[in-house]
N, C-alpha and C. Protein backbone atom coordinates (compact mmCIF):
# COMPACT_ATOMS: atom_id res chain seq x y z
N UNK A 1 0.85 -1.18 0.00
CA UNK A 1 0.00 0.00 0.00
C UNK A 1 0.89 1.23 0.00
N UNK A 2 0.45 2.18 -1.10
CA UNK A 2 1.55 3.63 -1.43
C UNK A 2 0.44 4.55 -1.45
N UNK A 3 1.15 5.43 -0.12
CA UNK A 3 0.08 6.85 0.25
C UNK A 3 1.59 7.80 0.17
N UNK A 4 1.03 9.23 -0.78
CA UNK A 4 2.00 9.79 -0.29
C UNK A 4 1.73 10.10 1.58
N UNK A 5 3.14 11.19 1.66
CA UNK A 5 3.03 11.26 3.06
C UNK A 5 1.58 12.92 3.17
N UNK A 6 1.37 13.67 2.34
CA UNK A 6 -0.21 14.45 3.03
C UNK A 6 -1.25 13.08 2.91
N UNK A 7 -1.32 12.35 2.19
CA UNK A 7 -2.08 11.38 1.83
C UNK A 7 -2.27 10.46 3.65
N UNK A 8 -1.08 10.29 4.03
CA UNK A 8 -0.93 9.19 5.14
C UNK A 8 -1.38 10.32 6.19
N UNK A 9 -0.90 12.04 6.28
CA UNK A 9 -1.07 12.56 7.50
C UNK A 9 -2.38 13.13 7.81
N UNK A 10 -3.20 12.95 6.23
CA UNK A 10 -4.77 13.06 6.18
C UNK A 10 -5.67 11.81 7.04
N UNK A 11 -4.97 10.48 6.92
CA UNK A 11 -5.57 9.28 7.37
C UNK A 11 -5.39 8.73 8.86
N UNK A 12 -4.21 9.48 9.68
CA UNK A 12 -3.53 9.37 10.08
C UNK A 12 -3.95 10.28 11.71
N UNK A 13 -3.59 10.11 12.73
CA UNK A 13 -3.70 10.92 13.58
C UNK A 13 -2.32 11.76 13.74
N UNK A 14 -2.00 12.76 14.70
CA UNK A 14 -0.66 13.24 14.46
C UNK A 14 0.44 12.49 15.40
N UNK A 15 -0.08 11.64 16.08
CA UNK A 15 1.17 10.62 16.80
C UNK A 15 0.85 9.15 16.10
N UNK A 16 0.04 8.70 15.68
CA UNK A 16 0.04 7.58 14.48
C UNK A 16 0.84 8.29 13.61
N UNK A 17 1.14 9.23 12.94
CA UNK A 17 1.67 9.29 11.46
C UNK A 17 3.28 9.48 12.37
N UNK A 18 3.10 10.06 13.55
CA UNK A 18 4.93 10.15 14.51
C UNK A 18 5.16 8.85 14.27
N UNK A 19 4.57 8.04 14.75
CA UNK A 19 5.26 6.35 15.13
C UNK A 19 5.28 5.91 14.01
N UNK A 20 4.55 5.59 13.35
CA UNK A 20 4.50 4.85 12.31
C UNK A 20 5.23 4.98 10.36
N UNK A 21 4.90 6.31 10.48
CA UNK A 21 5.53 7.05 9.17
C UNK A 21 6.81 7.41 8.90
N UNK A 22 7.28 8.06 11.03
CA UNK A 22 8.41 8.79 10.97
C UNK A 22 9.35 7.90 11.96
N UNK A 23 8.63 7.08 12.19
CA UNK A 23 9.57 5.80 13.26
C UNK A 23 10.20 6.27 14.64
N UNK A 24 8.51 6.99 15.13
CA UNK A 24 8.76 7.56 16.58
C UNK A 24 8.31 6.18 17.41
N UNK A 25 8.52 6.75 18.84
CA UNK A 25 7.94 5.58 19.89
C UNK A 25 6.75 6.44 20.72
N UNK A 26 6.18 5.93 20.91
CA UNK A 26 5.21 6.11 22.08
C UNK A 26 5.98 5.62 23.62
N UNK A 27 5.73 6.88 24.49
CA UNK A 27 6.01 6.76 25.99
C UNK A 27 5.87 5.15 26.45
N UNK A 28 6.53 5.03 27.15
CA UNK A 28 6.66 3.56 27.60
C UNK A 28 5.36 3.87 28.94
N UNK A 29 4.67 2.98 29.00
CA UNK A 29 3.80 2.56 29.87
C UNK A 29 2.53 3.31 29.41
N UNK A 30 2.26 3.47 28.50
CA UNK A 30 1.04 5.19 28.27
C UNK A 30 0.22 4.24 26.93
N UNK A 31 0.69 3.49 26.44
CA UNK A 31 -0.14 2.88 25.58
C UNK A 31 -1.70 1.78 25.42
N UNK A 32 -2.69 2.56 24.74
CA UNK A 32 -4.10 1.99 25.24
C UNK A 32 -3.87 0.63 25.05
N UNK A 33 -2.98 -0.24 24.56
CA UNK A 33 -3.14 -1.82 24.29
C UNK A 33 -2.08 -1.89 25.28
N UNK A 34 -1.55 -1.62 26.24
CA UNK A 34 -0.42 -2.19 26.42
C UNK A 34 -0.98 -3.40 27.85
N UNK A 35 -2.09 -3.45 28.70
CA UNK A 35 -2.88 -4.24 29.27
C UNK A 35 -4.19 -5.23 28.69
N UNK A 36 -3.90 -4.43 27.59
CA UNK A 36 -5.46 -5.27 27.07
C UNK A 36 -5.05 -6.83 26.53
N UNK A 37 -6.24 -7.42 26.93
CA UNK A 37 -6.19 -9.16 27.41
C UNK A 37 -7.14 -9.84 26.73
N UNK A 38 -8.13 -9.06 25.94
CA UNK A 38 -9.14 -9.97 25.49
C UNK A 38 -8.51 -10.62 23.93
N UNK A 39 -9.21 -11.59 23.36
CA UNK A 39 -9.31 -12.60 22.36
C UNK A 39 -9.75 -11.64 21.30
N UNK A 40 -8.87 -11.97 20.47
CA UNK A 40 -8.27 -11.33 18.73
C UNK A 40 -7.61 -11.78 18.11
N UNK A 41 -7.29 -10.45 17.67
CA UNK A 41 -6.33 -9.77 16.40
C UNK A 41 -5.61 -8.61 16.71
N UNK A 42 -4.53 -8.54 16.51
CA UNK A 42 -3.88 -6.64 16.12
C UNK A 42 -3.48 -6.88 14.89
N UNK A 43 -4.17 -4.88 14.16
CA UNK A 43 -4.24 -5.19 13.17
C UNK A 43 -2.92 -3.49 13.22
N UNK A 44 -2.52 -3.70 12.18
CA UNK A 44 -1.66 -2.23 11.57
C UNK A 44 -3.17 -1.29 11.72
N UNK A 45 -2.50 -0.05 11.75
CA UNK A 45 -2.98 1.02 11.64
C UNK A 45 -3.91 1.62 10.74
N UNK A 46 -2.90 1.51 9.96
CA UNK A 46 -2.34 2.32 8.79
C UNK A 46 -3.25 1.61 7.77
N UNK A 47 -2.94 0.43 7.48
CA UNK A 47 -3.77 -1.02 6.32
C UNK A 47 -4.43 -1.75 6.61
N UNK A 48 -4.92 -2.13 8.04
CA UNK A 48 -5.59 -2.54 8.25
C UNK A 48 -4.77 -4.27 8.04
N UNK A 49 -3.97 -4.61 7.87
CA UNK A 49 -3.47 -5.76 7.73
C UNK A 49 -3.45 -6.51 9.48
N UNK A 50 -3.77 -7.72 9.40
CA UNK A 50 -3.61 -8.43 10.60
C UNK A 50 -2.21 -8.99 10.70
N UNK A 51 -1.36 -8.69 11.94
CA UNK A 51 -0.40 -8.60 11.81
C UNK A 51 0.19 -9.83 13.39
N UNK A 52 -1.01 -10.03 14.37
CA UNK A 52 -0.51 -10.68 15.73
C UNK A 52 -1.59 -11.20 16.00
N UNK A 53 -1.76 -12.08 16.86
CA UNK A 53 -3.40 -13.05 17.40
C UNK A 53 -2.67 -13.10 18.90
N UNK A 54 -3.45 -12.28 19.41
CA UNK A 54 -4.13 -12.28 21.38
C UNK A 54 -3.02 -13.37 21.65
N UNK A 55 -3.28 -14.93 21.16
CA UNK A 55 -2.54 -16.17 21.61
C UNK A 55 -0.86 -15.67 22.18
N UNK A 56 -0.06 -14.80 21.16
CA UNK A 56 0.99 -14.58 21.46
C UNK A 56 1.14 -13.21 22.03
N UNK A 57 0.37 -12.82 22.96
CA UNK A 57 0.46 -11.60 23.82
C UNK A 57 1.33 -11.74 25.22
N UNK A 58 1.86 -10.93 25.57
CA UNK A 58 2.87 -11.14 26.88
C UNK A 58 3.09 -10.07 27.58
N UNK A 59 2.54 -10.24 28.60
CA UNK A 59 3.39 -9.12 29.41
C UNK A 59 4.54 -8.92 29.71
N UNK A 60 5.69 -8.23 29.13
CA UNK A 60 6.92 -8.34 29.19
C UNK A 60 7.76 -7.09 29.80
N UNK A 61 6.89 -6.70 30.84
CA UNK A 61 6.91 -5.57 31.76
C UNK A 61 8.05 -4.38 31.27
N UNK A 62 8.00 -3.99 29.97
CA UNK A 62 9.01 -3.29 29.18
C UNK A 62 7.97 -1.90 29.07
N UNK A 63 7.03 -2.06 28.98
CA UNK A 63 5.97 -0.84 28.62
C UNK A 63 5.50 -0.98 27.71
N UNK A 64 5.64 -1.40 26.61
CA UNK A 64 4.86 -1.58 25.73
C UNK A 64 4.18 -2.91 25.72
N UNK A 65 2.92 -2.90 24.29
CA UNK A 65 2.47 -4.28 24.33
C UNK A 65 3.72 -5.67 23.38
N UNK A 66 3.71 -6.85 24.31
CA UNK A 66 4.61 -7.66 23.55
C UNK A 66 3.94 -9.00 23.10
N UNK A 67 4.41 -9.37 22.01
CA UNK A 67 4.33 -10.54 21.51
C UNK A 67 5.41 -11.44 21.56
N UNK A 68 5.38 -13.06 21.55
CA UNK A 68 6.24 -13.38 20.78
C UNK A 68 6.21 -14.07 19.68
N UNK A 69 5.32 -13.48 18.51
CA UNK A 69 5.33 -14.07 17.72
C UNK A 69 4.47 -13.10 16.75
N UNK A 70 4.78 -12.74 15.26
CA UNK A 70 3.82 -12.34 14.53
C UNK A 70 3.24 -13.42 13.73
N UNK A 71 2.20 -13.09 12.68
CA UNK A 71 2.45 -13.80 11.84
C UNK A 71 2.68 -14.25 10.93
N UNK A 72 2.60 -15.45 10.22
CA UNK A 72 3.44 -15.44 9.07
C UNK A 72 3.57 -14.59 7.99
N UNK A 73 4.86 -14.05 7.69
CA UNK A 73 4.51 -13.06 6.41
C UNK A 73 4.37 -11.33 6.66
N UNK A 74 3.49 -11.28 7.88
CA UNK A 74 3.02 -10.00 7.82
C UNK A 74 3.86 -9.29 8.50
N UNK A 75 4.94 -9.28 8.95
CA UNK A 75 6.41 -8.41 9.21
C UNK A 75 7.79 -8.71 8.75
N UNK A 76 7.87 -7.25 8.45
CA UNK A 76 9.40 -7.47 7.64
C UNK A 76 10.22 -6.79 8.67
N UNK A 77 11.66 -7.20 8.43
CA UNK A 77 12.93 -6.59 9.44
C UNK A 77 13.48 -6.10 8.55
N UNK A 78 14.26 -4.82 9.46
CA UNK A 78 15.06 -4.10 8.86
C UNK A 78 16.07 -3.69 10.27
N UNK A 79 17.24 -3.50 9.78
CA UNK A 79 18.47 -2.79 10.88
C UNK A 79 18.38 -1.98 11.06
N UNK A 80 18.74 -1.20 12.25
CA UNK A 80 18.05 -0.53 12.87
C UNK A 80 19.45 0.07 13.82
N UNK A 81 20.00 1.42 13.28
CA UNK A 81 21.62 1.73 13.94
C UNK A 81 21.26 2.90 14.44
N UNK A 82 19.90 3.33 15.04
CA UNK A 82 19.73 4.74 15.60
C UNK A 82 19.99 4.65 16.82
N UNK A 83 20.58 6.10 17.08
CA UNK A 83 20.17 6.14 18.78
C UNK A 83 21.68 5.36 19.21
N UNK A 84 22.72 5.14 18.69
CA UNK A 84 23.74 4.29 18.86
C UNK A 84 23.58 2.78 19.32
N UNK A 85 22.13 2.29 18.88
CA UNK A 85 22.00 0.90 18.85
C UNK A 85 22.36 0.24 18.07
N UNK A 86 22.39 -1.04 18.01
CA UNK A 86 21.69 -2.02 16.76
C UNK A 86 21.07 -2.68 17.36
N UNK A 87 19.77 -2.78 16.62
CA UNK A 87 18.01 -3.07 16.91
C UNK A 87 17.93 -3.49 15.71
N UNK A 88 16.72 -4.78 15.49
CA UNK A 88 15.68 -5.17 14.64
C UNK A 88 14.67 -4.44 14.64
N UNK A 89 14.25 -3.60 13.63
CA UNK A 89 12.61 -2.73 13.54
C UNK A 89 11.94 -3.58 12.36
N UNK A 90 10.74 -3.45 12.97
CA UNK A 90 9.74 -4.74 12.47
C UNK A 90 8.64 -3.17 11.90
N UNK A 91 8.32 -3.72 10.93
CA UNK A 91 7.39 -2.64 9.87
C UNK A 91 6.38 -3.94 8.84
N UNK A 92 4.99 -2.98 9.27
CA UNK A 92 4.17 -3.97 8.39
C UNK A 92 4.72 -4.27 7.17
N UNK A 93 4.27 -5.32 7.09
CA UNK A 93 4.61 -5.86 5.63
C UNK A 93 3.94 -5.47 3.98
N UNK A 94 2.83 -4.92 4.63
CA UNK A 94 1.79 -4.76 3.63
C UNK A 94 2.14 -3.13 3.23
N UNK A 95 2.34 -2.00 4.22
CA UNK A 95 2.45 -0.65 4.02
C UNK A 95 3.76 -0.12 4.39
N UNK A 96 4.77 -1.01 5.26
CA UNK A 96 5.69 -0.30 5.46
C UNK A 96 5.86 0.69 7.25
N UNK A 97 4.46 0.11 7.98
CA UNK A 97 4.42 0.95 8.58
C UNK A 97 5.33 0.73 10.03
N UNK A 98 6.35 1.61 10.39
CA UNK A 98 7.53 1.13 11.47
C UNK A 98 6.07 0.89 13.07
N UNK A 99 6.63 -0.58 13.32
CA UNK A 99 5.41 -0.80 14.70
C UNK A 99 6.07 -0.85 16.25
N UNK A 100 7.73 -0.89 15.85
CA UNK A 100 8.40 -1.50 17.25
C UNK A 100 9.91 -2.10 16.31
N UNK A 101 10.31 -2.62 17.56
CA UNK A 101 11.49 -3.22 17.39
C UNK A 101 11.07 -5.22 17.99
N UNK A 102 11.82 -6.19 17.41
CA UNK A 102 12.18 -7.40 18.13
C UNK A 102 13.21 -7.69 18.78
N UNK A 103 13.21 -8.30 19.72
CA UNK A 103 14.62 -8.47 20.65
C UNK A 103 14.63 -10.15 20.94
N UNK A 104 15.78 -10.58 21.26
CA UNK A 104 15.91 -12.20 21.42
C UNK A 104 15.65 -12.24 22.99
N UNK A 105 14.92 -11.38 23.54
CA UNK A 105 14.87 -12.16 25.08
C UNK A 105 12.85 -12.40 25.62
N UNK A 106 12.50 -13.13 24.42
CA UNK A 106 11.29 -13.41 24.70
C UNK A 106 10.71 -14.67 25.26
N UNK A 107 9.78 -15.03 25.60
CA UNK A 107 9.68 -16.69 26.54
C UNK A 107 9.21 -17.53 25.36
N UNK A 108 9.28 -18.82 25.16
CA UNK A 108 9.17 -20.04 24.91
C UNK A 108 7.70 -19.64 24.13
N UNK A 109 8.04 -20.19 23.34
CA UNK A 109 8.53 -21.15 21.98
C UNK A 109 9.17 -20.66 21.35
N UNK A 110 9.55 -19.33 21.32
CA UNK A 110 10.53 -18.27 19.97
C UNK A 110 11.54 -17.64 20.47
N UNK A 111 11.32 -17.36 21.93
CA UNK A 111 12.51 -16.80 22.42
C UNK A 111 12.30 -15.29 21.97
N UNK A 112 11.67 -14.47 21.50
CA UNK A 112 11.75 -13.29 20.83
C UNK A 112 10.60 -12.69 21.43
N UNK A 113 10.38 -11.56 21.60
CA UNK A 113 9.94 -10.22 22.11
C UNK A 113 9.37 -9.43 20.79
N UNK A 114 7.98 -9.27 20.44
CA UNK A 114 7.94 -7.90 19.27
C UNK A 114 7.85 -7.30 20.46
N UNK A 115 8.34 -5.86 20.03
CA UNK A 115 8.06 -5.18 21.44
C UNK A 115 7.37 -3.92 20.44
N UNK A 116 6.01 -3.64 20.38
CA UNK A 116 5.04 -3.01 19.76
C UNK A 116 4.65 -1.65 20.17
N UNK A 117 4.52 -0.28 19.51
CA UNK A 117 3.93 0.82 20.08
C UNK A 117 2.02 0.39 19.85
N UNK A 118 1.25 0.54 20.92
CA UNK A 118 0.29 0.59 20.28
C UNK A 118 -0.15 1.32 20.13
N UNK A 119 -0.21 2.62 19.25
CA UNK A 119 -0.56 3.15 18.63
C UNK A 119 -0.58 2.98 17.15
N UNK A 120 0.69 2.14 16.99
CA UNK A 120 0.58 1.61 15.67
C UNK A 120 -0.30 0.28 15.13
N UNK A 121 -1.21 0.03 16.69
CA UNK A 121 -2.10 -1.11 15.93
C UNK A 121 -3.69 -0.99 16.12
N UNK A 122 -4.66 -1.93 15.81
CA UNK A 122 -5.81 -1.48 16.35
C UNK A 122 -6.56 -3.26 16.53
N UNK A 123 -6.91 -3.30 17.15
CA UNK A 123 -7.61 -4.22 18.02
C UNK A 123 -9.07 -5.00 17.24
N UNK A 124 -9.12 -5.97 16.75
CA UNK A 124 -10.62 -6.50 16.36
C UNK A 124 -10.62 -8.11 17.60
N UNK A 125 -12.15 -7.87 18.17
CA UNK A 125 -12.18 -8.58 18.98
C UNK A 125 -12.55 -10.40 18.08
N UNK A 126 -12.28 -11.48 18.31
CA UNK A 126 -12.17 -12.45 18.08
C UNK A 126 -14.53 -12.58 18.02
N UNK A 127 -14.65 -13.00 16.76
CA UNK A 127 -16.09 -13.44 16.88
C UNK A 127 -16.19 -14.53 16.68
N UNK A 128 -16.95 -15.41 17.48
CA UNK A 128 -17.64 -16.53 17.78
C UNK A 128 -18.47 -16.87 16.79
N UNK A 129 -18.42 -18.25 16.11
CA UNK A 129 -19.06 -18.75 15.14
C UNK A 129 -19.87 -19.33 15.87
């Protein structure tokens, strides 16, 4: 998905288009998903692409919301040398949109951490057939 950027800051709130467009973070602990527990989906922002399922949610007392696991396909990595790190930044796959970074200190089965702004995602609750 190709928006220019008035295109994205029209669709966009002005700290969604920070995190996501310009590869800001959201305050650690301040994020509306970063407790939420119920049965889903997180979806990107931006595309609406489903990107994580509730199943791999974790509290990983970092401040943000964590996974360990996306799914298949729907995140790409890229290196990540800001800030005098090196970091994995994980960006939808579908739009490009920067969501967080991954780190290798996540629990069992993957060992890995997405460590997610949520602002860059939005929530559909799981419906019952």
């Amino acid at each position: 998905m190709k928006l220019t950027e008035q295109q994205w800051q029209q669709r966009l709130t002005e700290e969604q288009y920070r995190v996501t467009r310009l590869k800001g973070t959201e305050y650690p602990f301040t994020g509306q998903l970063l407790h939420h527990t119920a049965d889903g989906t997180y979806h990107c922002i931006c595309c609406g692409a489903v990107l994580f399922s509730s199943d791999t949610k974790f509290d990983a007392g970092c401040g943000w919301p964590s996974f360990y696991q996306a799914l298949e396909g729907r995140v790409k990595y890229h290196t990540d040398t800001s800030h005098g790190m090196q970091r994995t930044e994980i960006l939808c796959s579908n739009c490009d949109a920067h969501l967080g970074h991954v780190f290798d200190d996540g629990p069992a089965p993957t060992g890995q951490r997405y460590c997610v702004n949520s602002v860059s995602l939005r929530f559909q609750h799981e419906t019952k057939a």
